[in-house]
C-alpha atoms as a PDB file:
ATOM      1  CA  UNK A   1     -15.522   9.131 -50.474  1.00  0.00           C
ATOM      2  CA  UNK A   2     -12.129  10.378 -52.017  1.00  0.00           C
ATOM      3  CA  UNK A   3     -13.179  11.636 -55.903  1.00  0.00           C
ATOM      4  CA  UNK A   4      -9.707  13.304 -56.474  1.00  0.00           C
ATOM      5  CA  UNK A   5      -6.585  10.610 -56.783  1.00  0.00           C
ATOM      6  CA  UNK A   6      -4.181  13.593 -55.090  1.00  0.00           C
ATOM      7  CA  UNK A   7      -6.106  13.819 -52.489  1.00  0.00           C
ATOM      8  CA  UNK A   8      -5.826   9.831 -51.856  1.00  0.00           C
ATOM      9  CA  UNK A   9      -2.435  10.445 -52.260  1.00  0.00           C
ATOM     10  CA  UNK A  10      -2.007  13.196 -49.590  1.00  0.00           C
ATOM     11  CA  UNK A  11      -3.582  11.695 -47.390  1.00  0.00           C
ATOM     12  CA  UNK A  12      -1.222   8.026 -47.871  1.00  0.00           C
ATOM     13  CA  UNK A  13       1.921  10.620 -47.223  1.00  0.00           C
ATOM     14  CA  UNK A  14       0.085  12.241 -44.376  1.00  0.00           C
ATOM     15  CA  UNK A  15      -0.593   8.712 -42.784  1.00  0.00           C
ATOM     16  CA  UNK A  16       3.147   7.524 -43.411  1.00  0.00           C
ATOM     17  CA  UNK A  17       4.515  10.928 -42.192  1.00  0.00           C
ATOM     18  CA  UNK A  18       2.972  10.441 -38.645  1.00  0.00           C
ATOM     19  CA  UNK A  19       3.792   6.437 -38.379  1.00  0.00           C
ATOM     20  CA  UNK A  20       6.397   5.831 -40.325  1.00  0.00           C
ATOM     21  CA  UNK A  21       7.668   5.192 -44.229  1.00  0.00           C
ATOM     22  CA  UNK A  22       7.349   1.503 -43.172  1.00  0.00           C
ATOM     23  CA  UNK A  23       3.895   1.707 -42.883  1.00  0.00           C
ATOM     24  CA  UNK A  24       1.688   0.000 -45.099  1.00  0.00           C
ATOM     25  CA  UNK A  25      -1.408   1.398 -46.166  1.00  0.00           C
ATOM     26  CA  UNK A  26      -4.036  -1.198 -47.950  1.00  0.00           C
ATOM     27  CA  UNK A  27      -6.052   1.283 -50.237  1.00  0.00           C
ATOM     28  CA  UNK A  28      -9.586  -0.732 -50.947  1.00  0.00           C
ATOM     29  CA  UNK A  29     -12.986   0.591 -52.404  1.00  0.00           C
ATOM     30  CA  UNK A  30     -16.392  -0.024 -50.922  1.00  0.00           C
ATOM     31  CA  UNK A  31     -17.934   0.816 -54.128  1.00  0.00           C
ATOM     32  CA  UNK A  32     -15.818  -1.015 -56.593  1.00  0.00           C
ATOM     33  CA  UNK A  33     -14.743  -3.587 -54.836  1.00  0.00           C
ATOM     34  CA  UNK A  34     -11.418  -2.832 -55.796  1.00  0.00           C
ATOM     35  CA  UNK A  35      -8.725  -3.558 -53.155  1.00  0.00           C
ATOM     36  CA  UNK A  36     -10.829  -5.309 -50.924  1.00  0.00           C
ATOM     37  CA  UNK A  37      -8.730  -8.789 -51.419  1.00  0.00           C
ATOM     38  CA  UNK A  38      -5.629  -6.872 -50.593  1.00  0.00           C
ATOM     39  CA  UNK A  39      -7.174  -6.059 -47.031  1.00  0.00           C
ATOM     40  CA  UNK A  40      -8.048 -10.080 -46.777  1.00  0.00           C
ATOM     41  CA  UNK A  41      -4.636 -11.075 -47.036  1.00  0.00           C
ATOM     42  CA  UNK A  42      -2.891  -8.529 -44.843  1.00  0.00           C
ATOM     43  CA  UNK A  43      -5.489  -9.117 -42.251  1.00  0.00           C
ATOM     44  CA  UNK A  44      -4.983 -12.769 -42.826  1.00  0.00           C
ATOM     45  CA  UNK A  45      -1.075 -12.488 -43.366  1.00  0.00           C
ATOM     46  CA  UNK A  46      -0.924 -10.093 -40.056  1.00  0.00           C
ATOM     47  CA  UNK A  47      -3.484 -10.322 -37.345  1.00  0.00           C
ATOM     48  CA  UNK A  48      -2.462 -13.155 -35.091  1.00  0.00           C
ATOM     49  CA  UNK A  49      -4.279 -16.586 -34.361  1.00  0.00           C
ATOM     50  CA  UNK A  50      -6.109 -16.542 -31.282  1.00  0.00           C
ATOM     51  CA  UNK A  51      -7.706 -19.603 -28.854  1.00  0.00           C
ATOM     52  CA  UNK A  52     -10.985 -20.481 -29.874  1.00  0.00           C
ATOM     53  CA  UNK A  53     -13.138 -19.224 -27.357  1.00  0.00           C
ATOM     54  CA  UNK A  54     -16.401 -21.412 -27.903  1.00  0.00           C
ATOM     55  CA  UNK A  55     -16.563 -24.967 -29.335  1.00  0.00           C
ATOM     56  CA  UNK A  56     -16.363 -25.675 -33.034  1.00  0.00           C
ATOM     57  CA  UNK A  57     -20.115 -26.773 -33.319  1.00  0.00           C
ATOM     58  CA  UNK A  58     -21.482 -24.104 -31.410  1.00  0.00           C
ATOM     59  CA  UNK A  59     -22.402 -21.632 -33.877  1.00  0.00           C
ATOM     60  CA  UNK A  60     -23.274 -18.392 -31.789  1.00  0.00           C
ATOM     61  CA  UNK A  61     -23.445 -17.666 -28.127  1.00  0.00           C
ATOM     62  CA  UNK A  62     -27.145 -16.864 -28.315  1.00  0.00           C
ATOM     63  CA  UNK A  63     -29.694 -19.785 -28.306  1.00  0.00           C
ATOM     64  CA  UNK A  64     -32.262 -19.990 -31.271  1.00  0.00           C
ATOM     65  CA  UNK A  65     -35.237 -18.154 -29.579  1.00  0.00           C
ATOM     66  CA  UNK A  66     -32.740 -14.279 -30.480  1.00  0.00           C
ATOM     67  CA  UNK A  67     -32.254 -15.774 -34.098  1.00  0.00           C
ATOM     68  CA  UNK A  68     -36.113 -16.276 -34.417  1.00  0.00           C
ATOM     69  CA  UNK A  69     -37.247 -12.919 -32.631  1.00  0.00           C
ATOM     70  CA  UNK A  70     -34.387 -11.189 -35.278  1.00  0.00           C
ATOM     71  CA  UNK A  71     -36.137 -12.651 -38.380  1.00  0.00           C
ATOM     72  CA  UNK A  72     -39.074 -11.414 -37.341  1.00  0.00           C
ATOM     73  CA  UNK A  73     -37.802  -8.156 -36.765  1.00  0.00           C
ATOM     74  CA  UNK A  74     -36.384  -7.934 -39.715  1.00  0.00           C
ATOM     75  CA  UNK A  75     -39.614  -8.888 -41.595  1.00  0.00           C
ATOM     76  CA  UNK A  76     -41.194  -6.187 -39.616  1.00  0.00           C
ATOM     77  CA  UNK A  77     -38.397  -3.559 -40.936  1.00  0.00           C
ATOM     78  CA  UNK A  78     -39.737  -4.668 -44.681  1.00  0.00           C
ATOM     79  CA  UNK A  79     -42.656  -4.720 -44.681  1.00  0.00           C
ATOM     80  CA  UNK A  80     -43.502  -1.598 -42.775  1.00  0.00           C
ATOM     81  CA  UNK A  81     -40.402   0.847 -43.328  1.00  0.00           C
ATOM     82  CA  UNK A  82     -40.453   3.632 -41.575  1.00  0.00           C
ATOM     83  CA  UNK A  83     -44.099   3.318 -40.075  1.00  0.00           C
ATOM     84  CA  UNK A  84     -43.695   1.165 -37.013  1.00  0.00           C
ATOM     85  CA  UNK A  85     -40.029  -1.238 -36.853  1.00  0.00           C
ATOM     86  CA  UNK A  86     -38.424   1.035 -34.720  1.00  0.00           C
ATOM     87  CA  UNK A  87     -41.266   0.771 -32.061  1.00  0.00           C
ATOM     88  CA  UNK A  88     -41.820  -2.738 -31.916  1.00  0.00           C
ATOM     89  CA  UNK A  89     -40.158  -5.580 -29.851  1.00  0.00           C
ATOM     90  CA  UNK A  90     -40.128  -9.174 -30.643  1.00  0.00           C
ATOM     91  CA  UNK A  91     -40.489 -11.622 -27.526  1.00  0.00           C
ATOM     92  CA  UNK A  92     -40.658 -15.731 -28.630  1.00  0.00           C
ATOM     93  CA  UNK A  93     -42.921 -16.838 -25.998  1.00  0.00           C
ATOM     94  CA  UNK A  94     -42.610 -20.819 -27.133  1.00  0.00           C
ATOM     95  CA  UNK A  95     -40.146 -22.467 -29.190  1.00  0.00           C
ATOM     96  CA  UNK A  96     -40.532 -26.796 -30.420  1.00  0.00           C
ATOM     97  CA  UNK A  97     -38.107 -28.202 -32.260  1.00  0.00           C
ATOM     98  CA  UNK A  98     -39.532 -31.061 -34.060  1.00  0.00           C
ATOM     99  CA  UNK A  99     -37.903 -33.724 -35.571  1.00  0.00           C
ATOM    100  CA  UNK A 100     -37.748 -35.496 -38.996  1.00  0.00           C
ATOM    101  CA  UNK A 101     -38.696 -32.920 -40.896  1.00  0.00           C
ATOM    102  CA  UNK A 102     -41.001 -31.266 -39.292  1.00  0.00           C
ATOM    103  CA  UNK A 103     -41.258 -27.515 -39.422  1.00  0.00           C
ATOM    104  CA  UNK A 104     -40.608 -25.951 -36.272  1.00  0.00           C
ATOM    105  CA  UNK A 105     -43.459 -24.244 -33.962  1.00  0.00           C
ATOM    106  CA  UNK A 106     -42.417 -20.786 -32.641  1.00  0.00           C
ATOM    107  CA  UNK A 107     -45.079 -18.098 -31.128  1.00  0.00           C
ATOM    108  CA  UNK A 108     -43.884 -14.780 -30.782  1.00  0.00           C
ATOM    109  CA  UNK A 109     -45.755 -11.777 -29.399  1.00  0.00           C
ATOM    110  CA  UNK A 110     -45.120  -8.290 -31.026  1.00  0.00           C
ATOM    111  CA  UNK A 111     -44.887  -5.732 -28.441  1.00  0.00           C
ATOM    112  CA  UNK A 112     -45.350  -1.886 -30.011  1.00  0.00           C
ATOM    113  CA  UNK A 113     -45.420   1.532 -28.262  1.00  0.00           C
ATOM    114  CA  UNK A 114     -49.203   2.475 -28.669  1.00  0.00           C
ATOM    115  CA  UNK A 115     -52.244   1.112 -29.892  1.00  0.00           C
ATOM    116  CA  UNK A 116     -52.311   2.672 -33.052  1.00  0.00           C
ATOM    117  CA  UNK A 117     -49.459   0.812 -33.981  1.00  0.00           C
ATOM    118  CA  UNK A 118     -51.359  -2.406 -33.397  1.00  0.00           C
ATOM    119  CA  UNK A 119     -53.840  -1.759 -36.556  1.00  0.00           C
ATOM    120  CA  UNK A 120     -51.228  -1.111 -38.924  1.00  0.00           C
ATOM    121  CA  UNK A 121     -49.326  -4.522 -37.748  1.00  0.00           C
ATOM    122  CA  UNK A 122     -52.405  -6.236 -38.196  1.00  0.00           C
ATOM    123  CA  UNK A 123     -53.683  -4.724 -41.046  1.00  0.00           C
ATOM    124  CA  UNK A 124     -57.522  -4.751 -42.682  1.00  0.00           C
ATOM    125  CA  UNK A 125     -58.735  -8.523 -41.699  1.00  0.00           C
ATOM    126  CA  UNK A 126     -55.703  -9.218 -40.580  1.00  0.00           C
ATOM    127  CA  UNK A 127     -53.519  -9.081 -43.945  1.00  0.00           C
ATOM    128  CA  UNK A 128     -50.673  -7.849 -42.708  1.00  0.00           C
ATOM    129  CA  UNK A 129     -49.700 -10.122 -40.412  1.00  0.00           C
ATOM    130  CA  UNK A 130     -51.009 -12.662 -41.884  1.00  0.00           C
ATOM    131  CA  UNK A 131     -47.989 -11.239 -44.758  1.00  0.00           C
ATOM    132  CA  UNK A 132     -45.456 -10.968 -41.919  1.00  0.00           C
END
């Protein structure tokens, strides 16, 4: 986080000094936004076109059981914070696709470091998994 402009500005010389006056540097902010469609272009305008590596309808190299276990990992990081997410693993154990509309059928286990852990996943009766 640069608060002072001469700083920035230092720091642009400093970077040109050691590559070269040629050098372009993209200035962008994470916080404004500002800038940030100047780094698009040059990335677009300068990084070269490579071979596609995987088909165009192939949509990530990992099936749709690690997309399923994420989600639920991710539900587990908000709902319970800082209490047990960073314990837990997420194993899909069966996966059916259905068809025509159909939702989906997925069962996952939830694998945690000690049985504590277990009654705060599951909650009184059951409510919070039942939320997750």
């Amino acid at each position: 986080l640069v608060e002072d402009r001469s700083m920035l500005d230092r720091l642009v010389e400093d970077i040109k000094s050691k590559h070269g006056e040629d050098t372009r540097v993209v200035l962008c902010s994470a916080r404004t936004g500002a800038g940030v469609e100047d780094v698009r272009a040059f990335c677009v305008d300068n990084c070269p076109l490579g071979p596609s590596l995987y088909p165009k309808d192939v949509l990530s190299e990992h099936p749709e059981r690690f997309f399923i276990g994420e989600i639920i990992r991710e539900k587990l990081f908000l709902l319970y914070r800082k209490e047990v997410p960073y314990a837990c693993q997420v194993r899909v154990v069966n996966y059916i696709k259905r068809t025509r509309g159909k939702k989906d059928r997925c069962e996952a286990e939830i694998v945690v470091e000690r049985d504590t852990q277990k009654g705060i996943l599951i909650g009184r009766k059951g409510a919070a998994l039942k939320e997750l």
